[in-house]
Protein backbone atom coordinates (compact mmCIF):
# COMPACT_ATOMS: atom_id res chain seq x y z
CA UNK A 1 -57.91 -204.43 -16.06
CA UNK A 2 -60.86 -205.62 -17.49
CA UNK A 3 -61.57 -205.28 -21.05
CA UNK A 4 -64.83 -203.59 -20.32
CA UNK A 5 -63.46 -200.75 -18.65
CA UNK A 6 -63.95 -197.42 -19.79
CA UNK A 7 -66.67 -198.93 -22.24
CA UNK A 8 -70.20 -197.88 -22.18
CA UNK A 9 -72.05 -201.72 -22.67
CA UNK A 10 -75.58 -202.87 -22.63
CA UNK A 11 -75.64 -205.31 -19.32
CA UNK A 12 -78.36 -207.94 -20.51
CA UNK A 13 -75.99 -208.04 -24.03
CA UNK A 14 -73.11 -209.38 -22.40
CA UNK A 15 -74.14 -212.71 -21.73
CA UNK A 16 -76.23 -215.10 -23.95
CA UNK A 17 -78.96 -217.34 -22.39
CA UNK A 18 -78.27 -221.52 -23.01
CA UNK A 19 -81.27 -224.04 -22.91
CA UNK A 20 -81.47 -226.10 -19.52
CA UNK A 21 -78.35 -223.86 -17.74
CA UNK A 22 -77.52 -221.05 -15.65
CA UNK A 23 -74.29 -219.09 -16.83
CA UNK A 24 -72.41 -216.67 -15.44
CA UNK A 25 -69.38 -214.06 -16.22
CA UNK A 26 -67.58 -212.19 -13.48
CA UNK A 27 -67.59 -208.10 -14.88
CA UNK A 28 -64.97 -207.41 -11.72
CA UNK A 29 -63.28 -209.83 -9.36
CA UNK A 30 -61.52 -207.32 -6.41
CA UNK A 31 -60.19 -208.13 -3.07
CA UNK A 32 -62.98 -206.48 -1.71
CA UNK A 33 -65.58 -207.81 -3.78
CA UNK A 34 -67.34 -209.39 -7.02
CA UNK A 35 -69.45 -208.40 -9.80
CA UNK A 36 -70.88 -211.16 -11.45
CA UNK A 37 -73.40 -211.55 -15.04
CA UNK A 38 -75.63 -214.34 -14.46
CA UNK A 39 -77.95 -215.72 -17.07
CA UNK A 40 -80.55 -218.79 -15.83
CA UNK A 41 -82.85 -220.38 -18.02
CA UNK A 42 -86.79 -221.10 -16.91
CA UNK A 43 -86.93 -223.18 -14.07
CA UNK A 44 -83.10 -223.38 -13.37
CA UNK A 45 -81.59 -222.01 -10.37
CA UNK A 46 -78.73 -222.26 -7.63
CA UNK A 47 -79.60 -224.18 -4.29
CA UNK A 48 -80.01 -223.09 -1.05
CA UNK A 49 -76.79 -221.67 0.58
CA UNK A 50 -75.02 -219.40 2.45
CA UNK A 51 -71.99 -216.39 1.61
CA UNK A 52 -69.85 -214.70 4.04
CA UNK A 53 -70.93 -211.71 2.56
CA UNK A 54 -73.80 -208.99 1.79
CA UNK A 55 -75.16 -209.62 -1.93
CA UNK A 56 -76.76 -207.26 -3.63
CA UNK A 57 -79.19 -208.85 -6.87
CA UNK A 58 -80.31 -206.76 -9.67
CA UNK A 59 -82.61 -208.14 -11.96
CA UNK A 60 -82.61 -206.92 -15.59
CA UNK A 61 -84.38 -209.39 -17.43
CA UNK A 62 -87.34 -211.91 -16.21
CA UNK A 63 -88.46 -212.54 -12.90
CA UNK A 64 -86.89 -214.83 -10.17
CA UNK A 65 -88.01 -216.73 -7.35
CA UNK A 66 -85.29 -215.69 -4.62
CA UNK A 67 -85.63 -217.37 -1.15
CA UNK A 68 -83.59 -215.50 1.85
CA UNK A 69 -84.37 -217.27 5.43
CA UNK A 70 -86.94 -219.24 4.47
CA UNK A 71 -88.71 -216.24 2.86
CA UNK A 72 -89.66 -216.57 -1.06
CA UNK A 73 -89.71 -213.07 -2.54
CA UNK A 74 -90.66 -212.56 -6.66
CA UNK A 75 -88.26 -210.20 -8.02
CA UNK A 76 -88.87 -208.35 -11.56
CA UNK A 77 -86.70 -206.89 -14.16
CA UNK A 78 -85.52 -203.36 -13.04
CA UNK A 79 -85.56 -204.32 -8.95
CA UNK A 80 -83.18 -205.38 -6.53
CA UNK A 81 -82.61 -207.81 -3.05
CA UNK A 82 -80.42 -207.63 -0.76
CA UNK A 83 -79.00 -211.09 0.85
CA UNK A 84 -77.35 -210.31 3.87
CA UNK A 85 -74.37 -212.07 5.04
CA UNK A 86 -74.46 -215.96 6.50
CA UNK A 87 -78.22 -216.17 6.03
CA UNK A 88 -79.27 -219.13 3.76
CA UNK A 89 -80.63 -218.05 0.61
CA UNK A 90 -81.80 -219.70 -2.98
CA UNK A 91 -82.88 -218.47 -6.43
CA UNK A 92 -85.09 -220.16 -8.87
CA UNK A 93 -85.87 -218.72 -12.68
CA UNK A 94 -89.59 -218.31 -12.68
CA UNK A 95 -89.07 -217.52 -16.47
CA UNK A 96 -85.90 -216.76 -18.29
CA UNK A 97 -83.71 -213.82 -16.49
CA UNK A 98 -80.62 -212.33 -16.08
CA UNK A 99 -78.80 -211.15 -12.50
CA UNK A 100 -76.22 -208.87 -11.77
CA UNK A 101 -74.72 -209.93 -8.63
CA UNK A 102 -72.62 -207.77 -6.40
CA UNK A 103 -71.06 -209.01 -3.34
CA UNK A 104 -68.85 -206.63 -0.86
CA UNK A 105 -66.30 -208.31 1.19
C-alpha cells in the first residue's frame, strides 16, 4: 500500500520541478490502472504517441500545449483532457506545470 494512503496531501507538493526535465511519480500503479505526478519544465514535453488506454490529464499548475489527433488544445491549471485510447497524442509545457495523469485499463 502506498505510503500516501489514508493521508490528506497537497498534489502540486509532492513533486519538485528540475531545470530542463520532465519528472514524474506514480501515486497508484493497479492492474486496472495508473495514477501518475508529472512535473515538466517550460518548453519540455513527451512526444507524440499512442496508449492502449483512455487518459484522463488534470492540470494543477501552468498551462500545457496537449496535441490529441492532430488537434493542439491549451490546457490551464484547474482543467482537464481526456485522450482516448490508440489515438496519437503529445504534450508540450507552454510554461512550467504539473499533470496528474490517470489512465484506466
Amino acid at each position: 500500500m502506498s505510503e500516501l494512503a489514508g493521508r490528506v496531501v497537497a498534489l502540486a507538493d509532492l513533486l519538485d520541478y528540475q531545470e530542463g526535465a520532465v519528472v514524474s511519480r506514480t501515486i497508484i500503479d493497479k492492474p486496472t490502472g495508473t495514477v501518475t505526478l508529472f512535473a515538466f519544465d517550460e518548453g519540455q514535453g513527451l512526444s507524440e504517441h499512442t496508449a492502449p488506454f483512455d487518459a484522463l490529464v488534470h492540470v494543477l499548475e501552468g498551462e500545457a500545449a496537449i496535441t490529441v489527433s492532430g488537434q493542439e488544445s491549451s490546457v490551464h491549471a484547474g482543467e482537464m483532457l481526456i485522450m482516448p485510447a490508440n489515438e496519437p497524442h503529445a504534450v508540450r509545457a507552454a510554461s512550467r506545470f504539473k499533470m496528474l495523469l490517470a489512465m484506466i485499463r
